[in-house]
N, C-alpha and C. Protein backbone atom coordinates (compact mmCIF):
# COMPACT_ATOMS: atom_id res chain seq x y z
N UNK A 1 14.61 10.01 7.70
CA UNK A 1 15.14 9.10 6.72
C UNK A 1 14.03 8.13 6.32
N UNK A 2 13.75 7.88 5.09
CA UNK A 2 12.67 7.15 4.63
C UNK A 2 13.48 5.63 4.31
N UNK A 3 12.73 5.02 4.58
CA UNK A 3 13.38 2.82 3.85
C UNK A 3 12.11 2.40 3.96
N UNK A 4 12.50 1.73 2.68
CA UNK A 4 11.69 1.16 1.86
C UNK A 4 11.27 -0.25 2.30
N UNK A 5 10.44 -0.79 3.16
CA UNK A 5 10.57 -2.33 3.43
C UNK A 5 9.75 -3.70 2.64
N UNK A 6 10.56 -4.57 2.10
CA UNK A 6 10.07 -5.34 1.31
C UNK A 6 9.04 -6.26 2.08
N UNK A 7 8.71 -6.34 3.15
CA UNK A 7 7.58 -7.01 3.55
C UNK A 7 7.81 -8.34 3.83
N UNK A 8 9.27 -8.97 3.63
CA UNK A 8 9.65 -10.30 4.12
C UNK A 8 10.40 -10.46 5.47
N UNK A 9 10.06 -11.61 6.00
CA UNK A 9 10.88 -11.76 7.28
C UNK A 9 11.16 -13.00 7.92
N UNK A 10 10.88 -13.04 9.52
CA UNK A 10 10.48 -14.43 9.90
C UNK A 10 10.22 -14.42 11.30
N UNK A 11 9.42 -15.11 11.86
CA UNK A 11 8.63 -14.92 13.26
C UNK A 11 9.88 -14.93 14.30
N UNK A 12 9.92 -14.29 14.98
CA UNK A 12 11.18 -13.88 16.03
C UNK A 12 10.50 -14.50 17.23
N UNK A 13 9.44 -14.27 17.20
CA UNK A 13 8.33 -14.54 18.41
C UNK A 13 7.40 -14.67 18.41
N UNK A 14 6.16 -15.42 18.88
CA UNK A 14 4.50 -15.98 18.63
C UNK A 14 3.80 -16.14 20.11
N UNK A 15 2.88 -16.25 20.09
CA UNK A 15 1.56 -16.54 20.99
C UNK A 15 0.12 -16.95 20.44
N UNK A 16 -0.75 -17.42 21.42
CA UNK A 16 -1.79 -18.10 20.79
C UNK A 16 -2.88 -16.91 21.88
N UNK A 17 -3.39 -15.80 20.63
CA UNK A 17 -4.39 -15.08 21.56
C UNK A 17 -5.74 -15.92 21.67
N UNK A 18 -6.32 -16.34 23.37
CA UNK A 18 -7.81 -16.73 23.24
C UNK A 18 -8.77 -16.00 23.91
N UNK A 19 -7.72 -14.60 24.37
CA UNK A 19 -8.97 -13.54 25.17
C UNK A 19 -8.50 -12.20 24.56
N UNK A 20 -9.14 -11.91 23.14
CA UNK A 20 -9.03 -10.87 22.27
C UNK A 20 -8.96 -9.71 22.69
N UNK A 21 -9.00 -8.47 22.06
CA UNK A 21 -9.43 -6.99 22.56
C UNK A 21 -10.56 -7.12 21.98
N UNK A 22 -11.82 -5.79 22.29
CA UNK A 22 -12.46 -6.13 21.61
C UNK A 22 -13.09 -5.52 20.21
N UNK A 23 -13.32 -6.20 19.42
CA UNK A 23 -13.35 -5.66 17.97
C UNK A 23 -12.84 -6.94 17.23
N UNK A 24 -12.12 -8.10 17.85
CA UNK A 24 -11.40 -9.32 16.99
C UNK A 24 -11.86 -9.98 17.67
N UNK A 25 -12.84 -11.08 18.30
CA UNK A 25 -13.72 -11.61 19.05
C UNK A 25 -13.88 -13.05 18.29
N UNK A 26 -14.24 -12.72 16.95
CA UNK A 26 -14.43 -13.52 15.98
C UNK A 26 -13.42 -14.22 15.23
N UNK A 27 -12.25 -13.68 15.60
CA UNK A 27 -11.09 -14.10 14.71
C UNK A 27 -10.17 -15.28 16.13
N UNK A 28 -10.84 -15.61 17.10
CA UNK A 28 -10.03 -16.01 18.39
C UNK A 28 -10.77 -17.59 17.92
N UNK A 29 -9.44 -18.37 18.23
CA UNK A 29 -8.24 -17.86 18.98
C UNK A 29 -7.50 -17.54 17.28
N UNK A 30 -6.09 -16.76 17.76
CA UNK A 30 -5.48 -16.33 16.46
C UNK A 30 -4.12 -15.85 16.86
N UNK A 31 -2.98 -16.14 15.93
CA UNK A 31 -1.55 -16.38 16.69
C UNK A 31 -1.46 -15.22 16.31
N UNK A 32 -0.47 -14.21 17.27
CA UNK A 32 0.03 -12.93 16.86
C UNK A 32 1.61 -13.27 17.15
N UNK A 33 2.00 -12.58 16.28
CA UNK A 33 4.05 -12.60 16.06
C UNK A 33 4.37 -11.57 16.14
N UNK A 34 5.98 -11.72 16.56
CA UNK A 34 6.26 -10.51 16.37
C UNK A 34 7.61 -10.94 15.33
N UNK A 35 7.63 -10.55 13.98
CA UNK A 35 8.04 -10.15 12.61
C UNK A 35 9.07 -9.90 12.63
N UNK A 36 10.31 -10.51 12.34
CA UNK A 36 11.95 -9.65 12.00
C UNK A 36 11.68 -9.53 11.06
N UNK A 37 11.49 -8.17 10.32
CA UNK A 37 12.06 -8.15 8.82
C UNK A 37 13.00 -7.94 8.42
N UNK A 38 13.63 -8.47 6.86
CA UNK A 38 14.66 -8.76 6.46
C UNK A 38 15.71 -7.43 6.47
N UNK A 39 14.79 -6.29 6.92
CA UNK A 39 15.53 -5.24 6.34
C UNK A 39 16.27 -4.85 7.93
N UNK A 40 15.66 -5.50 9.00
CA UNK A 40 16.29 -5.16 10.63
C UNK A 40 14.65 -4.91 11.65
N UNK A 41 13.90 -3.68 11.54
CA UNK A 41 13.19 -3.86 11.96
C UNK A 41 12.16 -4.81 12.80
N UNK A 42 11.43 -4.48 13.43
CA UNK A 42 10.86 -6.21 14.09
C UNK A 42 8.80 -5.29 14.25
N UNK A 43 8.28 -5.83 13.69
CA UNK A 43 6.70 -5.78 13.55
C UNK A 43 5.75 -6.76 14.22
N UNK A 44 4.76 -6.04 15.09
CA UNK A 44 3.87 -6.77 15.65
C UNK A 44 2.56 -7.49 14.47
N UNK A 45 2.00 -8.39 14.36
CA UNK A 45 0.99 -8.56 13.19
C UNK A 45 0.51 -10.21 13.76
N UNK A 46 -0.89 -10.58 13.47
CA UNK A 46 -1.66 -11.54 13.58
C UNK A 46 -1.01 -12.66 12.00
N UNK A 47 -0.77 -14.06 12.42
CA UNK A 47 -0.58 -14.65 11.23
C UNK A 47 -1.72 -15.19 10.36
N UNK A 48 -1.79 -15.83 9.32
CA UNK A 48 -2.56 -15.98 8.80
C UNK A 48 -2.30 -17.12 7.72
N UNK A 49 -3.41 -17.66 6.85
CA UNK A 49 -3.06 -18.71 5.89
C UNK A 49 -2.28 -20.16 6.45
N UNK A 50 -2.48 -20.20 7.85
CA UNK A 50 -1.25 -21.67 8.14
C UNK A 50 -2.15 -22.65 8.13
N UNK A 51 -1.28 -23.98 7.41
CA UNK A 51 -1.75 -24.59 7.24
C UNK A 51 -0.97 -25.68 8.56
N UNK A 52 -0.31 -25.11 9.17
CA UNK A 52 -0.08 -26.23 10.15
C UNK A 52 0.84 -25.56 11.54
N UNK A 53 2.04 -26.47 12.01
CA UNK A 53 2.35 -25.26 13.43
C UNK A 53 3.16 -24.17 12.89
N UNK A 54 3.11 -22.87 13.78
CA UNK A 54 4.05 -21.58 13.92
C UNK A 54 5.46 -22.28 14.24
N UNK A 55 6.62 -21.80 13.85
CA UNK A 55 7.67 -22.11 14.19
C UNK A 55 8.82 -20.73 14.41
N UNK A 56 9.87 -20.60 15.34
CA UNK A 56 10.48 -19.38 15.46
C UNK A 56 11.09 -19.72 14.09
N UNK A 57 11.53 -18.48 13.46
CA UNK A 57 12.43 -18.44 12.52
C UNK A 57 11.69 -18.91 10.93
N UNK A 58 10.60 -19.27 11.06
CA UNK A 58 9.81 -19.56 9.98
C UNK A 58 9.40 -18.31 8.90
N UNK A 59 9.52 -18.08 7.68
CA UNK A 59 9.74 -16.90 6.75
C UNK A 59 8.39 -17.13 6.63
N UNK A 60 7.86 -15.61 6.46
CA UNK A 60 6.76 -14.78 6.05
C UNK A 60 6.64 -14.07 5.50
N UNK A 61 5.79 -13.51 5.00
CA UNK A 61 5.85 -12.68 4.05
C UNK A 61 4.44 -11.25 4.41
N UNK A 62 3.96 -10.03 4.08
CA UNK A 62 3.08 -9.15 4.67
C UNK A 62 2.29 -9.39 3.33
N UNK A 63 0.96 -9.09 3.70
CA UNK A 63 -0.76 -9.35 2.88
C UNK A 63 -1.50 -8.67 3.77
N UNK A 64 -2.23 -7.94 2.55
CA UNK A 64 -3.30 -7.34 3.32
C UNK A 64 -4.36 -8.20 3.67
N UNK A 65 -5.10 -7.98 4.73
CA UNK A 65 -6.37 -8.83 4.82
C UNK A 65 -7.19 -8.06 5.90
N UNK A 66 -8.53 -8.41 5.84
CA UNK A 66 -9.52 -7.86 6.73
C UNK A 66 -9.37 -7.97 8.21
N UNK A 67 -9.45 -6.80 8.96
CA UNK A 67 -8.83 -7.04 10.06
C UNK A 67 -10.08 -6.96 11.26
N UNK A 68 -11.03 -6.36 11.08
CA UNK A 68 -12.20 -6.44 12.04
C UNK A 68 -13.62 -5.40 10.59
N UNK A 69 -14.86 -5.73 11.59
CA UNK A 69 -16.05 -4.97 10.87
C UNK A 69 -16.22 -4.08 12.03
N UNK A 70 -16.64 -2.37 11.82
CA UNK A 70 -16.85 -1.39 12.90
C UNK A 70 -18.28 -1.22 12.47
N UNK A 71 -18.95 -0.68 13.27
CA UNK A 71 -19.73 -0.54 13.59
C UNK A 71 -21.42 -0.78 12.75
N UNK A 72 -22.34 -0.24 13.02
CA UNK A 72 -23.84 -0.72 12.59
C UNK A 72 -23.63 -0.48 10.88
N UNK A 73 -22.71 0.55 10.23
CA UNK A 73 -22.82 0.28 8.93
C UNK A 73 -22.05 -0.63 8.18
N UNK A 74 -21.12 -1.96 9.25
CA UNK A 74 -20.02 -2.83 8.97
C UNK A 74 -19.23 -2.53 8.10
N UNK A 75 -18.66 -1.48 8.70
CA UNK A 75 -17.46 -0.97 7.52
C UNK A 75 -16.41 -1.79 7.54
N UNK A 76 -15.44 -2.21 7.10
CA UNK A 76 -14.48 -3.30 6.95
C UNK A 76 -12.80 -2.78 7.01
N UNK A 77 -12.29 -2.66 8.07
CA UNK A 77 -11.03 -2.46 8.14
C UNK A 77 -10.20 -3.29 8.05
N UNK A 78 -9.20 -2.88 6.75
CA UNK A 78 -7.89 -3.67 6.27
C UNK A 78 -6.88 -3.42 6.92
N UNK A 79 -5.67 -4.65 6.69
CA UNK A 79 -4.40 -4.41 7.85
C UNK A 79 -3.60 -5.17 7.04
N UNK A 80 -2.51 -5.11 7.53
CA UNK A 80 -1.66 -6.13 7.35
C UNK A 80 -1.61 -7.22 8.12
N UNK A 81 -1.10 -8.70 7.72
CA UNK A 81 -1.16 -9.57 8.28
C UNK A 81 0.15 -10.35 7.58
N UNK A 82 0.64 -11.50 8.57
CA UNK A 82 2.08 -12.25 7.78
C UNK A 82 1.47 -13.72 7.64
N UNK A 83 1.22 -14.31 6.20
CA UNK A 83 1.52 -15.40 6.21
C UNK A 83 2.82 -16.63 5.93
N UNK A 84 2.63 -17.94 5.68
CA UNK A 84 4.31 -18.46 5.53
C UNK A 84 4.30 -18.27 3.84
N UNK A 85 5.74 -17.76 3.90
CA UNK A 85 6.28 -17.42 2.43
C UNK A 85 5.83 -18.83 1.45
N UNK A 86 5.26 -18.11 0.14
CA UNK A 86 5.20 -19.34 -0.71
C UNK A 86 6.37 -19.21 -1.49
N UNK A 87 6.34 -20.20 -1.75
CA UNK A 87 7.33 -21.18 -2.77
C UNK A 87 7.58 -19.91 -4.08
């Protein structure tokens, strides 16, 4: 069965990573959530764009953004990421 998910939600759950895996080294420390989306589902993803604290239940929304550089030719891998819903 295929569904379609609109990419909105709201943090169900958060943490503050300061001992990364490695490949995100550079991005620490950096809050990872875990995502209810509106449609039921629940998604793991790093937040992004805050301009101030994480809160449970706080609406987000999915954006792509750069997620680490691999190796000696710094290739650039994209991901998804949730920031707080704008206005």
């Amino acid at each position: 069965m295929e569904v379609q998910l609109g990419g909105k939600g709201e943090v169900y759950s958060f943490t503050t990573v300061t001992d990364p895996p490695a490949g995100y080294e550079e991005q620490a420390p950096y809050i990872l959530a875990l995502v209810k989306l509106d449609e039921g589902p629940m998604v793991t993803a790093q937040l992004t764009d805050l301009d101030g604290p994480v809160a449970i239940g706080m609406r987000v929304e999915m954006v792509t953004r750069k997620l680490r550089t691999e190796g000696q030719s710094g290739m650039i891998v994209y991901g998804y990421k949730f920031r707080p819903l704008l206005p």
